[in-house]
C-alpha atoms as a PDB file:
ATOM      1  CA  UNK A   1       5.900   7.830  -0.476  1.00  0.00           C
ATOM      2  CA  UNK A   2       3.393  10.503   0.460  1.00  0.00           C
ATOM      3  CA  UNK A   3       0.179  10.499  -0.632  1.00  0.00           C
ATOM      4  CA  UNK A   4      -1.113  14.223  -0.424  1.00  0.00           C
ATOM      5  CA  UNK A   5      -0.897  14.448  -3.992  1.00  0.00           C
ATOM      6  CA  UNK A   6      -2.710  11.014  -5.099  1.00  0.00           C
ATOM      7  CA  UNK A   7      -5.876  12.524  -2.025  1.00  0.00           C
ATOM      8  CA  UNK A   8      -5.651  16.123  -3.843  1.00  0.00           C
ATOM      9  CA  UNK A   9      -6.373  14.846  -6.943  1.00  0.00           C
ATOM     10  CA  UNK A  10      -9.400  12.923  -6.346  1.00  0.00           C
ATOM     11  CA  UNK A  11     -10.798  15.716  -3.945  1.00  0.00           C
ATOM     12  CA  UNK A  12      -9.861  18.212  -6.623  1.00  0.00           C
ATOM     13  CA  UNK A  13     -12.169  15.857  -9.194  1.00  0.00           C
ATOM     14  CA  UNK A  14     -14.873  15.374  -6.677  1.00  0.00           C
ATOM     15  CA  UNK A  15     -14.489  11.937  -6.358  1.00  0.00           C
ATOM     16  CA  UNK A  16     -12.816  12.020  -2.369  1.00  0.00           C
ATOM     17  CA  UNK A  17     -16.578  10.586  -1.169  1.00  0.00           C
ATOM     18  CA  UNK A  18     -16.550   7.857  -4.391  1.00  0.00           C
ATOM     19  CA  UNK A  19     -13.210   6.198  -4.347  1.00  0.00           C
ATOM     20  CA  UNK A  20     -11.475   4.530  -1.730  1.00  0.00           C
ATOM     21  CA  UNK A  21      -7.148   5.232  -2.125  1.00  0.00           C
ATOM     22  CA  UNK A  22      -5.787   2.276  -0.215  1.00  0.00           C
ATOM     23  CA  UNK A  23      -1.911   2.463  -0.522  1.00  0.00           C
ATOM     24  CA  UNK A  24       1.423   1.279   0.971  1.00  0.00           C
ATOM     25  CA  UNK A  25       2.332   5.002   1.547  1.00  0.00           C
ATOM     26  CA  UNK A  26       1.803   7.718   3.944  1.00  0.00           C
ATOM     27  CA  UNK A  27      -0.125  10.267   5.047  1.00  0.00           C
ATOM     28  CA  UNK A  28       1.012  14.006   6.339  1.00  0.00           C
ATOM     29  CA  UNK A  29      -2.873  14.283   7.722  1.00  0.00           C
ATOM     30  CA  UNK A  30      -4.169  16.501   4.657  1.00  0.00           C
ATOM     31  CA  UNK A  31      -6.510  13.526   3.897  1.00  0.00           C
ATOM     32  CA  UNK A  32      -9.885  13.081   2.697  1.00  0.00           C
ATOM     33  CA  UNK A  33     -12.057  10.715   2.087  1.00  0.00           C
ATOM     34  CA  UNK A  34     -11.780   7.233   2.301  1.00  0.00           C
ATOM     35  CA  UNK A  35      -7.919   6.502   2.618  1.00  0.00           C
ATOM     36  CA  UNK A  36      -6.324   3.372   4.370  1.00  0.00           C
ATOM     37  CA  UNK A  37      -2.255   4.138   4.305  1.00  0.00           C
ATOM     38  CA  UNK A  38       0.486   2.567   5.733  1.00  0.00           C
ATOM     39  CA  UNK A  39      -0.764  -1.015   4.861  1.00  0.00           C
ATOM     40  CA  UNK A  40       1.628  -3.661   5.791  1.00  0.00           C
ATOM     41  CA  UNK A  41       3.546  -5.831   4.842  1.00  0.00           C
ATOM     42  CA  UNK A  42       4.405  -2.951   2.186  1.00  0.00           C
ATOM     43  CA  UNK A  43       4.445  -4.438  -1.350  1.00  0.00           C
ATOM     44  CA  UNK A  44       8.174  -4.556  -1.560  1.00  0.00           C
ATOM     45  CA  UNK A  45       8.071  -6.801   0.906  1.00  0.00           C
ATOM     46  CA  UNK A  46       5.724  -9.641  -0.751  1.00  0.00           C
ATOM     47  CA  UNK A  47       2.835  -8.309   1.101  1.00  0.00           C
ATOM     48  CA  UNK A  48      -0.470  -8.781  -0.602  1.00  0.00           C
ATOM     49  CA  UNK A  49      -1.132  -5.058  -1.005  1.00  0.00           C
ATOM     50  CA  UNK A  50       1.369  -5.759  -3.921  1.00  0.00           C
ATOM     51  CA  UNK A  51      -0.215  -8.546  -5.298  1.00  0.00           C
ATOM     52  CA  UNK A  52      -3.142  -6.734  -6.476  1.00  0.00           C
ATOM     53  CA  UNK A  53      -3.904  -5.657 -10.264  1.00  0.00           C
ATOM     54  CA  UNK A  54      -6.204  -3.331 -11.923  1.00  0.00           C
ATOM     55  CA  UNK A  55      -9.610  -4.331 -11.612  1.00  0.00           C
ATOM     56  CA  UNK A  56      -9.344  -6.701  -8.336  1.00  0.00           C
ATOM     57  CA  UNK A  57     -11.631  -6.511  -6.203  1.00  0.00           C
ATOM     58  CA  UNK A  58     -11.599  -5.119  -2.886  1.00  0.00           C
ATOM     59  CA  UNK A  59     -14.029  -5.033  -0.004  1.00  0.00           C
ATOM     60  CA  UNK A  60     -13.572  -2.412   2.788  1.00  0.00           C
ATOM     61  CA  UNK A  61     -16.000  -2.661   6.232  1.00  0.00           C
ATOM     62  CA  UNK A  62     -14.931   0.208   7.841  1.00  0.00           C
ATOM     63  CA  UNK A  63     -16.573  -0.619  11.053  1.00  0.00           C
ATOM     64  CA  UNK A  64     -15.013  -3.729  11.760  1.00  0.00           C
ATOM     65  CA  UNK A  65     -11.520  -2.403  10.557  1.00  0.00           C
ATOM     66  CA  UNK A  66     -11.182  -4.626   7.638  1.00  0.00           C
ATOM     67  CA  UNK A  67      -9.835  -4.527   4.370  1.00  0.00           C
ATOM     68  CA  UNK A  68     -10.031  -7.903   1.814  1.00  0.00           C
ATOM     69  CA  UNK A  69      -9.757  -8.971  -1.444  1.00  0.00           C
ATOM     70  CA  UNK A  70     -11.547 -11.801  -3.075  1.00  0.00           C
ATOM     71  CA  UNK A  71      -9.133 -13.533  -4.868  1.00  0.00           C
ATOM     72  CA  UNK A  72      -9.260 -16.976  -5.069  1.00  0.00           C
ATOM     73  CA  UNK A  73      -6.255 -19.181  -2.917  1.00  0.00           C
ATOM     74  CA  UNK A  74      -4.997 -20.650  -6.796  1.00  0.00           C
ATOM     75  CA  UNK A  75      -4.841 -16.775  -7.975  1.00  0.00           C
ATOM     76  CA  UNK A  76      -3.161 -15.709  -4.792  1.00  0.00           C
ATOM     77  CA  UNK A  77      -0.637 -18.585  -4.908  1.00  0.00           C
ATOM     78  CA  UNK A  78       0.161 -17.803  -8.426  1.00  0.00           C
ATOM     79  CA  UNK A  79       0.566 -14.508  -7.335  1.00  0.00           C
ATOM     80  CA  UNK A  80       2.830 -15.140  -4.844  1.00  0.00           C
ATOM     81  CA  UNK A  81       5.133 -17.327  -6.744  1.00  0.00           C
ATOM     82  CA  UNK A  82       5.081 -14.940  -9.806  1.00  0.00           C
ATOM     83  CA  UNK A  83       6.056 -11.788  -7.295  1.00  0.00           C
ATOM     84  CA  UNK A  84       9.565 -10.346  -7.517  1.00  0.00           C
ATOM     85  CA  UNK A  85      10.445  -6.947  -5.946  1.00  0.00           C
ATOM     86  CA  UNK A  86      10.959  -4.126  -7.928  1.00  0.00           C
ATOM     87  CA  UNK A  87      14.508  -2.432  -8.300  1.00  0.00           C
ATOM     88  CA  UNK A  88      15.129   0.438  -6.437  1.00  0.00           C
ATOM     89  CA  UNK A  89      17.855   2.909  -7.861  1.00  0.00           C
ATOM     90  CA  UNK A  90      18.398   4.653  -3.798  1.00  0.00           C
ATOM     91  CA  UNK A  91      21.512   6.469  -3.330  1.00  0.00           C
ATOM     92  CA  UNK A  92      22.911   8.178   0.204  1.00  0.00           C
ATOM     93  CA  UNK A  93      20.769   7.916   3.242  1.00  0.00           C
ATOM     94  CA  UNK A  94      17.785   6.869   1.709  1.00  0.00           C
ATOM     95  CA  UNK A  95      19.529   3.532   0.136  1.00  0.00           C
ATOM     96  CA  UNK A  96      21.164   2.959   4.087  1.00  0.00           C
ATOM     97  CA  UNK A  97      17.748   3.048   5.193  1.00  0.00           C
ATOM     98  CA  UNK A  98      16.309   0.587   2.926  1.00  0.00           C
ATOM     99  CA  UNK A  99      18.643  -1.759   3.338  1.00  0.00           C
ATOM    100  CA  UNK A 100      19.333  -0.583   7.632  1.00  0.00           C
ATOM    101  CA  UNK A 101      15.568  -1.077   8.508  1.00  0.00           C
ATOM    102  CA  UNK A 102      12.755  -3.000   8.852  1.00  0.00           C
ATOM    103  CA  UNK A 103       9.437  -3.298   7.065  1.00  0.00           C
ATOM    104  CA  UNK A 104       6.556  -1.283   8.636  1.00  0.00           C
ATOM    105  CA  UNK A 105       4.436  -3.733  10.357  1.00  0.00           C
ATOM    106  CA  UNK A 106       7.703  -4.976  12.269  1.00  0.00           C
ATOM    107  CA  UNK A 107       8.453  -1.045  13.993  1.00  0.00           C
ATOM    108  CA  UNK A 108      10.697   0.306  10.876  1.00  0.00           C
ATOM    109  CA  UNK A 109      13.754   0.145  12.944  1.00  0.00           C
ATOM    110  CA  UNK A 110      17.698  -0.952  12.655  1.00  0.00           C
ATOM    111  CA  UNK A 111      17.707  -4.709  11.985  1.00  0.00           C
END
């Protein structure tokens, strides 16, 4: 989904230069602040961006491009084996593309 509205919100409460929005979605370019988007594997997929819960935490080094959690490898397996995808309700073109394409990280093209 886009994320204008999500980056609008925390600019409009002043907090675009105290909270970091890291997110599956994506961005139109009306940004600001700190916000990492298109992260992949998307959390549909399994990927660990939806493995995460309220109150994980996250370390982001900005210079060297990198983005990781500290959760122990017993927490993250028991993540992992816990995980099932949520149910999407898609109809038309937007339920062909879901099930037509691939994940971001591998291009999002036609299987």
């Amino acid at each position: 989904p886009e994320m204008l509205t999500p980056t609008s919100a925390l600019s409009g409460m002043k907090l675009d230069d105290q909270v970091a929005l890291l997110t599956d979605g994506r961005f139109s370019g009306g940004t600001r602040g700190a916000a990492l988007g298109h992260i992949s594997p998307e959390a549909q997929e399994g990927g660990p961006i939806g493995l995460l819960k309220d109150g994980d935490m996250i370390q982001l080094d900005l210079p060297a491009g990198r983005v990781d959690h500290e959760l122990n490898e017993e927490e993250l397996t028991e993540r992992q084996a816990a995980f099932k995808p949520r149910a999407q309700n898609l109809t038309g073109y937007l339920s062909r593309y879901a099930k037509l394409t691939t994940s971001a990280s591998q291009g999002a093209i036609f299987r």
